[in-house]
C-alpha atoms as a PDB file:
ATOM      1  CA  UNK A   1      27.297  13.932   5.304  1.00  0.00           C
ATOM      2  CA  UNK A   2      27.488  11.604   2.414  1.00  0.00           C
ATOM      3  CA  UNK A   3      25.066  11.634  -0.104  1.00  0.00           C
ATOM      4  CA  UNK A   4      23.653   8.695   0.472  1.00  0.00           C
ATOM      5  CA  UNK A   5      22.738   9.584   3.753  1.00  0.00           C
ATOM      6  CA  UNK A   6      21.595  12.510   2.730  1.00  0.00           C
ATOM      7  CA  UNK A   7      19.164  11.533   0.264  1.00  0.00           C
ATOM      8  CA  UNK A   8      18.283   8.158   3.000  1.00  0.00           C
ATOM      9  CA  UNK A   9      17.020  11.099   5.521  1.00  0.00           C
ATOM     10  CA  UNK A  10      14.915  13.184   3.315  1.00  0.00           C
ATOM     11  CA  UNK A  11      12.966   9.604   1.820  1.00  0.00           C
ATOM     12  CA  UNK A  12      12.663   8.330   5.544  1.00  0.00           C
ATOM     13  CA  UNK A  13       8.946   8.422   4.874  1.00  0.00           C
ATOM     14  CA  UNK A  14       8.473   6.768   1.978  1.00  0.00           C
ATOM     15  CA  UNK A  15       9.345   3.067   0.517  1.00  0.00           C
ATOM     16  CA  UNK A  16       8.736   0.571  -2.197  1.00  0.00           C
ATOM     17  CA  UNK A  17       6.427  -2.217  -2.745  1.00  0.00           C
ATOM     18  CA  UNK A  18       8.490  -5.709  -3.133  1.00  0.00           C
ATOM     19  CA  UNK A  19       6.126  -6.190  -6.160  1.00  0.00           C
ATOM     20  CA  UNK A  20       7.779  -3.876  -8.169  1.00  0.00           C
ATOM     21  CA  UNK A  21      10.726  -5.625  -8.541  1.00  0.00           C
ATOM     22  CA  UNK A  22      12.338  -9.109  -9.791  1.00  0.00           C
ATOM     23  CA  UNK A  23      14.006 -11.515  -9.019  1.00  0.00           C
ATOM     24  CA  UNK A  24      14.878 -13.389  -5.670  1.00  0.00           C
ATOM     25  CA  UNK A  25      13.694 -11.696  -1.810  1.00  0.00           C
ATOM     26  CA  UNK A  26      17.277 -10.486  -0.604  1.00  0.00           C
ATOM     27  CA  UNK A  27      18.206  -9.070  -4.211  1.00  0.00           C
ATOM     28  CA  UNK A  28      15.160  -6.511  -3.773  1.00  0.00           C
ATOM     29  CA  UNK A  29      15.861  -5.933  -0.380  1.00  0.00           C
ATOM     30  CA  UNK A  30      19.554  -5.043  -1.615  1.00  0.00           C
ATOM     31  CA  UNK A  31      18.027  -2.318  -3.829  1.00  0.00           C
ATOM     32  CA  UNK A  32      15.940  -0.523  -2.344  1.00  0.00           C
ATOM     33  CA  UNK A  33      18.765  -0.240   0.584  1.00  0.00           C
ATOM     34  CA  UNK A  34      21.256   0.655  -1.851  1.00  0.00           C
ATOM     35  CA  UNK A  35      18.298   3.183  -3.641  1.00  0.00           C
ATOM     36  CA  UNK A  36      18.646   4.920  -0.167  1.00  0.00           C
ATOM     37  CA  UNK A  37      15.122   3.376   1.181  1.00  0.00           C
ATOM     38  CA  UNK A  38      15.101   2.325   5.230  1.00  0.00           C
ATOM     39  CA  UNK A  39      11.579   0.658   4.713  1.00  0.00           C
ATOM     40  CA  UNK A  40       9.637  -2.035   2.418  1.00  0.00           C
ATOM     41  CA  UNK A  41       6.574  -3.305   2.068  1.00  0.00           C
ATOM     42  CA  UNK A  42       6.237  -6.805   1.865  1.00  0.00           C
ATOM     43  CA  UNK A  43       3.526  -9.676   0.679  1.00  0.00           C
ATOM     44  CA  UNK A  44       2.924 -13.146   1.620  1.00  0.00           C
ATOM     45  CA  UNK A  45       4.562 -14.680  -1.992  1.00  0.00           C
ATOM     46  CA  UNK A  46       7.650 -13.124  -0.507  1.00  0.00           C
ATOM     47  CA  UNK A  47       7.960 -15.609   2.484  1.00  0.00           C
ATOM     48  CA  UNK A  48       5.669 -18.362   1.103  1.00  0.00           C
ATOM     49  CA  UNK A  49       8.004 -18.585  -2.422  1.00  0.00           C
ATOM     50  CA  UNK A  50      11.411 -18.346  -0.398  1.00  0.00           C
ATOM     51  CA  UNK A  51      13.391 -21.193  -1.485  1.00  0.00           C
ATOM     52  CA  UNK A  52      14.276 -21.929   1.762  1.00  0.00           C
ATOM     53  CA  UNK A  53      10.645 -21.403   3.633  1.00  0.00           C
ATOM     54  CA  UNK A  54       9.453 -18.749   5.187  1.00  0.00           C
ATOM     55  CA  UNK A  55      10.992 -18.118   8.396  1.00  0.00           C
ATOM     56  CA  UNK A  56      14.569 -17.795   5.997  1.00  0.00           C
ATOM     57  CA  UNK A  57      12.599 -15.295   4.625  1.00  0.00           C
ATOM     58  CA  UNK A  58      11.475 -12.871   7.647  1.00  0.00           C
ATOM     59  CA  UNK A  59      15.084 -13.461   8.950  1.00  0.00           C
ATOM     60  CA  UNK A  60      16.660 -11.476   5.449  1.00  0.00           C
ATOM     61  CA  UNK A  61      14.103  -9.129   5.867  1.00  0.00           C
ATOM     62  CA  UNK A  62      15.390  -8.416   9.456  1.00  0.00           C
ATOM     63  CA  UNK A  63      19.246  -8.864   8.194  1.00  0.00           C
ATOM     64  CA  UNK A  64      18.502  -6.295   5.439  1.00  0.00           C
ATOM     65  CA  UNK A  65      18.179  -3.951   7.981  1.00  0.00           C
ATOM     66  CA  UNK A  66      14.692  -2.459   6.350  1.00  0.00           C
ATOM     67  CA  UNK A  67      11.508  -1.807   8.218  1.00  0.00           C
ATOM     68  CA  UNK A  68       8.542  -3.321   7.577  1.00  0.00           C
ATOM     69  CA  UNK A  69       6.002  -1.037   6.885  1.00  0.00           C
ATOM     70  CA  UNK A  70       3.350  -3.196   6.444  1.00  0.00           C
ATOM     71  CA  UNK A  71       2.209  -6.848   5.120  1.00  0.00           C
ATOM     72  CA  UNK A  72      -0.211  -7.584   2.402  1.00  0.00           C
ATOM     73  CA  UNK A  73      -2.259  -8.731   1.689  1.00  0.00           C
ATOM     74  CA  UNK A  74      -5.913  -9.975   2.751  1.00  0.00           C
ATOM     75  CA  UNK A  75      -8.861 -10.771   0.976  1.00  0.00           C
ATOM     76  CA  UNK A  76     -11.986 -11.508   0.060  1.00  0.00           C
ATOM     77  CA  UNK A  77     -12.026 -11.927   4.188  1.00  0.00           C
ATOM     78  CA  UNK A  78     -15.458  -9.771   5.142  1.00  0.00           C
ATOM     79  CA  UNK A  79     -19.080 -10.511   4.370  1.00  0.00           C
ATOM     80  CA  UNK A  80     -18.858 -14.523   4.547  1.00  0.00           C
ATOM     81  CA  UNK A  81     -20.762 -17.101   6.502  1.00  0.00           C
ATOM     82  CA  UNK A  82     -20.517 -20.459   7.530  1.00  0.00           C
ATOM     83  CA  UNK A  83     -17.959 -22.624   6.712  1.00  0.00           C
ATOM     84  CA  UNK A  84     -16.592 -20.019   4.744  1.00  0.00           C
ATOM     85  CA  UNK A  85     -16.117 -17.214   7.452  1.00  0.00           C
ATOM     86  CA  UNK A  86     -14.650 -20.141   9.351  1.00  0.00           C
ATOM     87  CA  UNK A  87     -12.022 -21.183   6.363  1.00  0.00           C
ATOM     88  CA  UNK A  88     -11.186 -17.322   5.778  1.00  0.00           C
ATOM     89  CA  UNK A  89     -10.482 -17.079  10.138  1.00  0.00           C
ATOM     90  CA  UNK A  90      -8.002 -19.544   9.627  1.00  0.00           C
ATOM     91  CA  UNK A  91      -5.962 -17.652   6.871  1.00  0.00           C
ATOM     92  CA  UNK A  92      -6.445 -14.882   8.549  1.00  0.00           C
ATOM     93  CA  UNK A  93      -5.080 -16.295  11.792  1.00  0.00           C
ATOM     94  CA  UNK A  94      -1.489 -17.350   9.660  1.00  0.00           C
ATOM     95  CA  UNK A  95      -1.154 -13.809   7.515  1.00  0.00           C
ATOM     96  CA  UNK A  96      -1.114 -12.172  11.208  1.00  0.00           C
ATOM     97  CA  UNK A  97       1.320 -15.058  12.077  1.00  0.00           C
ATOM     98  CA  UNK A  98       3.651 -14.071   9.712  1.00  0.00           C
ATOM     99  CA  UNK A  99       3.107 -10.313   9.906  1.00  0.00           C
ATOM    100  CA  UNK A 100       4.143 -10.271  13.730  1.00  0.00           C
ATOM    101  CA  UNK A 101       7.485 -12.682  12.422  1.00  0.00           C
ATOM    102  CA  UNK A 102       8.011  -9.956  10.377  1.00  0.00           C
ATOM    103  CA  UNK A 103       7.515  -7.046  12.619  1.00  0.00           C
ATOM    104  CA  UNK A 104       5.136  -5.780  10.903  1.00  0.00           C
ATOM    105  CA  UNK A 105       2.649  -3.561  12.876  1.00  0.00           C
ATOM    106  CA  UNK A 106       0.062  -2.729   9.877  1.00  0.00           C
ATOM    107  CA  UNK A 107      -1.487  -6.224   8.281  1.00  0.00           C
ATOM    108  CA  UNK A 108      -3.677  -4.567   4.824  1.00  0.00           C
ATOM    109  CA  UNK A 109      -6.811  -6.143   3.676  1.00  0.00           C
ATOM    110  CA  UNK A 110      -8.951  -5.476   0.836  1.00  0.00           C
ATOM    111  CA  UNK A 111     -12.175  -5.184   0.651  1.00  0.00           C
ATOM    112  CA  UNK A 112     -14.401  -7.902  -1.271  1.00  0.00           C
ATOM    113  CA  UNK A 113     -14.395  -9.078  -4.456  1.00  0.00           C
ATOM    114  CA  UNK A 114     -16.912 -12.299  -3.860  1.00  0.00           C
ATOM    115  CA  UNK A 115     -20.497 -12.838  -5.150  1.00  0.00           C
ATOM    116  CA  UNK A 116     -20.555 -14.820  -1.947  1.00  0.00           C
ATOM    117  CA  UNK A 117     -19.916 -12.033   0.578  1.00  0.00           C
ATOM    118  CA  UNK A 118     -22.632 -10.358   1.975  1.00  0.00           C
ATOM    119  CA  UNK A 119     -23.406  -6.582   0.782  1.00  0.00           C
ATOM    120  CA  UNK A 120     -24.778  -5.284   4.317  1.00  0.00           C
ATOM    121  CA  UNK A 121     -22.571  -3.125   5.583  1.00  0.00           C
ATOM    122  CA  UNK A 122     -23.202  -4.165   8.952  1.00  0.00           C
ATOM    123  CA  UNK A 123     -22.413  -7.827   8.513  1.00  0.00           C
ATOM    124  CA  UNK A 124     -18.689  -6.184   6.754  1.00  0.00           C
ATOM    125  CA  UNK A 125     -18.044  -3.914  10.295  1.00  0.00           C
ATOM    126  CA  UNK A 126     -18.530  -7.140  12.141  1.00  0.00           C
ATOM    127  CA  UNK A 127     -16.241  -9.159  10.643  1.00  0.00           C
ATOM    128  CA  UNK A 128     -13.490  -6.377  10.697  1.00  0.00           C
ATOM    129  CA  UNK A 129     -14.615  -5.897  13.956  1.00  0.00           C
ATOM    130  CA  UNK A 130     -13.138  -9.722  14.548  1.00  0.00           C
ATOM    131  CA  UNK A 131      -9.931  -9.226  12.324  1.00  0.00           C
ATOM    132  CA  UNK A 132      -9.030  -6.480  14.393  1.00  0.00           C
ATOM    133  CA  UNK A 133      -9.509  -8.624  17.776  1.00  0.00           C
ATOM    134  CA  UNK A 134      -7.920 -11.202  16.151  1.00  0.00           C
ATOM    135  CA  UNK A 135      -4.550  -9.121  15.781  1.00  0.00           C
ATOM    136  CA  UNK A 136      -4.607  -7.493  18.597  1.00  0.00           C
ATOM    137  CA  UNK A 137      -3.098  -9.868  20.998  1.00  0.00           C
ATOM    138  CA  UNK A 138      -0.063  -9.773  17.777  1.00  0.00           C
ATOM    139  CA  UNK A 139      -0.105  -5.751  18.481  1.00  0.00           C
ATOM    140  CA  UNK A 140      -0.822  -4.929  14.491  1.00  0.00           C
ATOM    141  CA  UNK A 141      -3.300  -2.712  12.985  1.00  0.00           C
ATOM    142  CA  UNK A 142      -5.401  -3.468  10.724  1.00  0.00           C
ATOM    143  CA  UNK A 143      -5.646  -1.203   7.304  1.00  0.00           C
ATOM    144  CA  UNK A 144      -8.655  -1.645   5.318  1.00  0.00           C
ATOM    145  CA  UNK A 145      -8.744  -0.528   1.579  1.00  0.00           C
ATOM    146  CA  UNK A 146     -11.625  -0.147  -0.743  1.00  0.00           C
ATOM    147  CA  UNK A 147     -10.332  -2.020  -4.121  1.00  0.00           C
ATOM    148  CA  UNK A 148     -11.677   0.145  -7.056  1.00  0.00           C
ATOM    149  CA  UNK A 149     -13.426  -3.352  -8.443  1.00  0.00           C
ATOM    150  CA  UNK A 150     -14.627  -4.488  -4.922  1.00  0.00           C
ATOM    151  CA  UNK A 151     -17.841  -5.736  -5.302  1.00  0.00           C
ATOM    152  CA  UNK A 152     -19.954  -3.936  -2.176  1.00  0.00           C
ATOM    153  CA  UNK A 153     -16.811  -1.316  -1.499  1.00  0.00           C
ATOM    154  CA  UNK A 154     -14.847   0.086  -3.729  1.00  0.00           C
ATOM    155  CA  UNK A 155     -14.464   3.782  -2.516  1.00  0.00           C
ATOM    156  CA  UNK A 156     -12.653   4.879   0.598  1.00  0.00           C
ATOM    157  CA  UNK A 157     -15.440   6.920   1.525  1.00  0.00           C
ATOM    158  CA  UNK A 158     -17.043   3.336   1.850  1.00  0.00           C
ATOM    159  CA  UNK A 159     -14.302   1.740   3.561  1.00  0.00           C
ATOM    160  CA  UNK A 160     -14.366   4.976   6.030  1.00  0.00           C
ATOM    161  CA  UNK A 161     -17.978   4.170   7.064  1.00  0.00           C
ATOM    162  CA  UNK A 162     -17.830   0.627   8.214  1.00  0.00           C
ATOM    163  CA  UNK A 163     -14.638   1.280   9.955  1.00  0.00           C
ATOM    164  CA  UNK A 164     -16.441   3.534  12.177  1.00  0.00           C
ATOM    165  CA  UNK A 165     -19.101   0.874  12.516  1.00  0.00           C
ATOM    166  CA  UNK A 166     -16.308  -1.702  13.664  1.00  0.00           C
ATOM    167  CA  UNK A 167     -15.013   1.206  15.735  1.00  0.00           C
ATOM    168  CA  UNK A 168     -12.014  -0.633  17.185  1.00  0.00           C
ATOM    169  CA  UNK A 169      -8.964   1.291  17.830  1.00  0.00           C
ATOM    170  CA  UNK A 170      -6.200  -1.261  15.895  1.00  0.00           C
ATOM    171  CA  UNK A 171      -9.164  -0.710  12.695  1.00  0.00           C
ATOM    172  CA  UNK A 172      -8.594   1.893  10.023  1.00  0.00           C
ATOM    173  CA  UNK A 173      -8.274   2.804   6.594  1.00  0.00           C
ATOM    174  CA  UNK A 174      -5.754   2.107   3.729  1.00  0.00           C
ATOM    175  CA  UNK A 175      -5.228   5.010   0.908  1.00  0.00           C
ATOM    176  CA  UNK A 176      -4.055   3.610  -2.065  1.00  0.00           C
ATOM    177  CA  UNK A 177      -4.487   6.733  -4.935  1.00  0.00           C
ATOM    178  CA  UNK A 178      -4.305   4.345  -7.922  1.00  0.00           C
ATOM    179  CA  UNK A 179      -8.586   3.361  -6.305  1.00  0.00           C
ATOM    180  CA  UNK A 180      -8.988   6.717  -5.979  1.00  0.00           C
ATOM    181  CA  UNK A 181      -7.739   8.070  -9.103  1.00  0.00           C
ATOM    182  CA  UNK A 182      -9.506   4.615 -11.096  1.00  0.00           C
ATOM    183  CA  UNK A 183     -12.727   5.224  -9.129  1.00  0.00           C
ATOM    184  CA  UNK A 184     -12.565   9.215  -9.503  1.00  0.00           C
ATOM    185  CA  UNK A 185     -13.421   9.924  -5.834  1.00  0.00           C
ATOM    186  CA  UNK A 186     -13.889  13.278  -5.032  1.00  0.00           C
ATOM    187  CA  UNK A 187     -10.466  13.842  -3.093  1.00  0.00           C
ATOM    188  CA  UNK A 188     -12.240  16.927  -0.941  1.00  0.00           C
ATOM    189  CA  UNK A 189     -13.344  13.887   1.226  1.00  0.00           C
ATOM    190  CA  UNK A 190     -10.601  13.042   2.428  1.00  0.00           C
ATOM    191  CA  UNK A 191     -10.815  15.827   5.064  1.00  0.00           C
ATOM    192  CA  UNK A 192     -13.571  14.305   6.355  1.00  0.00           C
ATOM    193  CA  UNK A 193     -11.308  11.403   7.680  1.00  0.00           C
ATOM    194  CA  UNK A 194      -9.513  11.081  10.997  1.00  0.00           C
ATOM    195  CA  UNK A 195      -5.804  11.253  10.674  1.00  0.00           C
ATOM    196  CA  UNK A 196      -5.112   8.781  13.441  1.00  0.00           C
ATOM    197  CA  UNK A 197      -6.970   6.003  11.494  1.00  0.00           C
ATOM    198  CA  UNK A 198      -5.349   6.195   8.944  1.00  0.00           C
ATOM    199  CA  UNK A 199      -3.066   3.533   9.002  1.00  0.00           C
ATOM    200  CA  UNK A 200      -1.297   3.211   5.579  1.00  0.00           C
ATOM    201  CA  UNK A 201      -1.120   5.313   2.393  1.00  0.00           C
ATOM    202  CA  UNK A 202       0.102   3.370  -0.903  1.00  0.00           C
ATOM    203  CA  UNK A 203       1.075   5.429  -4.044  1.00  0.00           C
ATOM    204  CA  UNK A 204       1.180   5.003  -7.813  1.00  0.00           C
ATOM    205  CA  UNK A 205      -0.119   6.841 -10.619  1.00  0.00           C
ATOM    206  CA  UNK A 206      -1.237   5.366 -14.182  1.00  0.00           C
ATOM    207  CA  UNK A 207      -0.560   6.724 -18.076  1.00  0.00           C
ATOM    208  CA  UNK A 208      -4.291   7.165 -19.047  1.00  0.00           C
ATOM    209  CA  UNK A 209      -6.694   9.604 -17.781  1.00  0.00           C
ATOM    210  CA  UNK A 210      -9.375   7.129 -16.659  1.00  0.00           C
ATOM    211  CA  UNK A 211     -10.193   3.504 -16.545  1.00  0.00           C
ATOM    212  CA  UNK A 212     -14.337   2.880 -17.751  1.00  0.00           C
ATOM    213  CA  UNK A 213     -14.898  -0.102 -16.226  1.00  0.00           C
ATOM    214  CA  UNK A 214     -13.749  -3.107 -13.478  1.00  0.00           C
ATOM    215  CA  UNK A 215     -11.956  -5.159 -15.812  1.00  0.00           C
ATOM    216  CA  UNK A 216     -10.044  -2.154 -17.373  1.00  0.00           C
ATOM    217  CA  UNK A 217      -9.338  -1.080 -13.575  1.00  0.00           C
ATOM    218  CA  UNK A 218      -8.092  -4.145 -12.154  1.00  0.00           C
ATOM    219  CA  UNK A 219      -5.878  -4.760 -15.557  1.00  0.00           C
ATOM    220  CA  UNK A 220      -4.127  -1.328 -15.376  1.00  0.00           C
ATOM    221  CA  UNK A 221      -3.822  -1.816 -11.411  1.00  0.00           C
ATOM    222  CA  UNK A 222      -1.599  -5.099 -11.782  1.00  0.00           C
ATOM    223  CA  UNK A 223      -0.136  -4.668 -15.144  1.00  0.00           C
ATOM    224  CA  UNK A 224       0.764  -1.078 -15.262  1.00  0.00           C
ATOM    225  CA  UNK A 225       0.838   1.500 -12.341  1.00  0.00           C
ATOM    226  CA  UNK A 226       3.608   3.751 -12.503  1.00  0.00           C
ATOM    227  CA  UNK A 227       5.773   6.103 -10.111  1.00  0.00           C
ATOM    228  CA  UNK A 228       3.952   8.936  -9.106  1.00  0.00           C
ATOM    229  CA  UNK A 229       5.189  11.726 -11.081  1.00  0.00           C
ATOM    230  CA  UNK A 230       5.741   9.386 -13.744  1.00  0.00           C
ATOM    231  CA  UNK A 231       1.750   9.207 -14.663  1.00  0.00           C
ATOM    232  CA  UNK A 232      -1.529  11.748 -16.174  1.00  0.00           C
ATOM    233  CA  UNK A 233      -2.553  11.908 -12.366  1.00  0.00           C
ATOM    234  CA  UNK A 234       0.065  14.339 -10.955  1.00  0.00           C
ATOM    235  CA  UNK A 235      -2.255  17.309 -10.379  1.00  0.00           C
ATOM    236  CA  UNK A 236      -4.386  14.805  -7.883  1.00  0.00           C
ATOM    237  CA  UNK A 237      -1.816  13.272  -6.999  1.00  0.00           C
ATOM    238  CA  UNK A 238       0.044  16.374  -5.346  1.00  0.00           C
ATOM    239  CA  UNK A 239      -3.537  17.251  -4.310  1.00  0.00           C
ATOM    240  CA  UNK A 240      -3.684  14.186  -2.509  1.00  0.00           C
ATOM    241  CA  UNK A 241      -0.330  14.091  -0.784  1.00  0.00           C
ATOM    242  CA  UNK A 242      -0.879  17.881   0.839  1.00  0.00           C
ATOM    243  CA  UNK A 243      -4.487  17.100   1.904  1.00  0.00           C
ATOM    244  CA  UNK A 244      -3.307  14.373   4.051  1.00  0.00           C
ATOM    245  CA  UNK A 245      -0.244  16.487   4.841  1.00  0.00           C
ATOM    246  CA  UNK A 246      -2.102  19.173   6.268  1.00  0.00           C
ATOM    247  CA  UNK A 247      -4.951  16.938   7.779  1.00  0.00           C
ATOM    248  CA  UNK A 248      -2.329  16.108   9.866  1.00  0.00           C
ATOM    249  CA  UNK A 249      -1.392  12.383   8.500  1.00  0.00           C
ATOM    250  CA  UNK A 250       2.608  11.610   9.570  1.00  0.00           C
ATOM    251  CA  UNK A 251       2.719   7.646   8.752  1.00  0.00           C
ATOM    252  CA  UNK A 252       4.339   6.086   5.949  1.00  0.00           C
ATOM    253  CA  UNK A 253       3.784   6.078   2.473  1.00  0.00           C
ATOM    254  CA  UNK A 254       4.564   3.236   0.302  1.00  0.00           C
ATOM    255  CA  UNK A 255       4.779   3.019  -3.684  1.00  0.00           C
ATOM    256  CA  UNK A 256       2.589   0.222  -4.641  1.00  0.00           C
ATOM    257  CA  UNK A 257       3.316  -0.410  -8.168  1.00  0.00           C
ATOM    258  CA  UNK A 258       2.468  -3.006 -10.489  1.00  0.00           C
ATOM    259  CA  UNK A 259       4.220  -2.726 -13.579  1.00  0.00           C
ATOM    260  CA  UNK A 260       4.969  -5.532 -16.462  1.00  0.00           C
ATOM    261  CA  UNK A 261       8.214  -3.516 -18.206  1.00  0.00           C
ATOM    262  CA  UNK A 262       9.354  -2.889 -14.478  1.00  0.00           C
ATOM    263  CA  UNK A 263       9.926  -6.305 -13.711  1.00  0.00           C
ATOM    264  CA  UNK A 264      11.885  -7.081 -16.833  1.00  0.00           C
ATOM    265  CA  UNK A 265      14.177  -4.411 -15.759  1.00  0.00           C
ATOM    266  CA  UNK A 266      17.362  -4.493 -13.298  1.00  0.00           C
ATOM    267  CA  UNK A 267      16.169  -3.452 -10.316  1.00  0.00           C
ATOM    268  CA  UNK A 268      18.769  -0.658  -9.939  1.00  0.00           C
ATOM    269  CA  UNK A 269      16.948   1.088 -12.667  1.00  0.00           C
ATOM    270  CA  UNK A 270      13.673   0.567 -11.010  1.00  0.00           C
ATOM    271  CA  UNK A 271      14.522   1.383  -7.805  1.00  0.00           C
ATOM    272  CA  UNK A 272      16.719   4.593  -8.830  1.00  0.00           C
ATOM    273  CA  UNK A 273      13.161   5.667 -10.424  1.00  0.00           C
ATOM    274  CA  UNK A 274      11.423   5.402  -6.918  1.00  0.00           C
ATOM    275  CA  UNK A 275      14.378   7.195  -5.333  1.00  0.00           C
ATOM    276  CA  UNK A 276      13.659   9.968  -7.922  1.00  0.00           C
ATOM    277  CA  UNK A 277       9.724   9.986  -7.599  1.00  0.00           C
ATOM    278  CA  UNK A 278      10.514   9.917  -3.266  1.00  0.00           C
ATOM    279  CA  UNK A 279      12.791  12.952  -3.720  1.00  0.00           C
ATOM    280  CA  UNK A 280      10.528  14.583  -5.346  1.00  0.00           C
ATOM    281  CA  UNK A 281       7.273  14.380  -3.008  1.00  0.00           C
ATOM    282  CA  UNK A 282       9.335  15.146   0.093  1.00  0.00           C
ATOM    283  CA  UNK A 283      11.604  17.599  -1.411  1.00  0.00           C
ATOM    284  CA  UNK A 284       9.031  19.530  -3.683  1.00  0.00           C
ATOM    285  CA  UNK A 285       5.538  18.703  -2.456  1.00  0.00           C
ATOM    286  CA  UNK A 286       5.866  18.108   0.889  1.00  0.00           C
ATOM    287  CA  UNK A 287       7.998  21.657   0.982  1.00  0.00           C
ATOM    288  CA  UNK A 288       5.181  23.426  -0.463  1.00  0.00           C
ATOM    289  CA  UNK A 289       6.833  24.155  -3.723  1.00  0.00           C
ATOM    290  CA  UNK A 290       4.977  22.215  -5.927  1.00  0.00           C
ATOM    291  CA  UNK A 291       5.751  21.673  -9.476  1.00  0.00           C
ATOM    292  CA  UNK A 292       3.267  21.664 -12.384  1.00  0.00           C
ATOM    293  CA  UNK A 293       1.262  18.927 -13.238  1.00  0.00           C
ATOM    294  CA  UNK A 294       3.710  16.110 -15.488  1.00  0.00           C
ATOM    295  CA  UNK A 295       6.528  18.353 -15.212  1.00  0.00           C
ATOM    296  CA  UNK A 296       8.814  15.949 -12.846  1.00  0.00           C
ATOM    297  CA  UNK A 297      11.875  14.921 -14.414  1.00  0.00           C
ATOM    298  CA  UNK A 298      12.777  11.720 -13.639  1.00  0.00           C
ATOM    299  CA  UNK A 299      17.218  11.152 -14.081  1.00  0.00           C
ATOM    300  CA  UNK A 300      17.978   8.380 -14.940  1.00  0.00           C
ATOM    301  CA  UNK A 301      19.326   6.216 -12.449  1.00  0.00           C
ATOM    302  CA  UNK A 302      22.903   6.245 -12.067  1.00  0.00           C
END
């Protein structure tokens, strides 16, 4: 067995975020195979900025031999009425479009950021409610994810309680542990959730200990996530991974991470540091013999 395919079998569960890299779709696509990945997560810029349109797009995603794990990402789409409900249907309507092109089975949307969205948290289950019907004839699951600056939900714990108000099978929840870190949720509730609804779990840790308020959340979120094991958060973050581990959670986990010196790197570099982070949770946490808080080593990619 080659090493490559060694180190491709024990990160089978785990992939990057096409975010975290530069430069053109297939290039990325190229590293992360190469990095020993079999799965990517992909957003709408990716087949909406292709050069040559979007279907060239889904077909290198499908050449590159990667999975989809998922598409991303919609928002602001709950809470609305009138002719804006009606305008966010229609975007909603081409996102799944391109998520079934894809392959995709999980389509993630975030939950609101608009002063014009409704706060009820009836009105929000509703309108998930119709997301999810809306997919389902596309057979993809919908993940919903509490941003940590969303302006009615911005805790899973929240996002947990008007899924089961939607209660639709193809409706659950998207983890992401930067929101839960930034929003300091108390991760014992986490084994309050169902395993089977959750749907997608997105990883990243950040280089300060907290982040006071919205602006400081969503400016560390898009300028400066890191790999986890790279970050302060690596106590929680192990914490994290083994709660949903022994909850019984078996779907993917993706690294979502946002980072401004990342992108000025080659990707080789950046995706060598994912390989590293990916060895580590399946080879040392998810084995039960977990390391001390910040004491990963990352190698340098070689």
């Amino acid at each position: 067995m080659t090493l490559q395919r060694s180190t491709a079998q024990a990160i089978a569960g785990f992939g990057m975020d096409t975010i975290t890299l530069a430069g053109p779709l297939e290039a990325k696509l190229a590293a992360m195979k190469e990095a020993g990945f079999s799965q990517v997560m992909l957003k709408a810029n990716d087949l909406v900025g292709h050069p040559q349109g979007w279907q060239a797009a889904v077909q290198a995603v499908h050449d590159s031999g990667l999975r989809g794990t998922g598409f991303q990402v919609l928002r602001d789409f709950e809470g609305l009425s009138g002719h804006l409900h009606h305008y966010k249907i229609d975007i909603a309507k081409m996102m799944l479009e391109m998520c079934a092109a894809l392959g995709c089975k999980v389509l993630l949307a975030c939950s609101s950021t608009s002063a014009h969205a409704s706060p009820d948290l009836d009105h929000i289950a509703r309108d998930l409610r119709k997301l999810a019907m809306l997919a389902v004839p596309h057979g993809i699951r919908i993940a919903y994810e509490g941003l940590s600056w969303g302006r009615t939900i911005n805790e899973f714990t929240t996002a947990w309680d008007v899924v089961q108000r939607a209660d639709c099978p193809n409706l659950g929840i998207g983890i992401d542990s930067y929101h839960i870190f930034a929003a300091k949720t108390p991760l014992d509730e986490i084994d309050y959730l169902d395993p089977g609804k959750i749907f997608l779990v997105q990883l990243a840790d950040f280089m300060w200990q907290e982040t006071k308020t919205f602006e400081e959340r969503m400016t560390t979120a898009r300028t400066f996530r890191v790999f986890p094991g790279e970050g302060v958060h690596s106590e929680q973050l192990v914490d994290l991974v083994l709660r949903l581990d022994r909850l019984g959670y078996r779907g993917d986990y993706s690294f979502e991470v946002f980072n401004d010196d990342y992108v000025q790197m080659p990707l080789p570099f950046v995706a060598g540091r994912a390989r590293q982070s990916a060895l580590w949770l399946a080879e040392e946490v998810l084995r039960c013999s977990v390391p001390l808080p910040n004491q990963m080593r990352l190698k340098q990619p070689g």
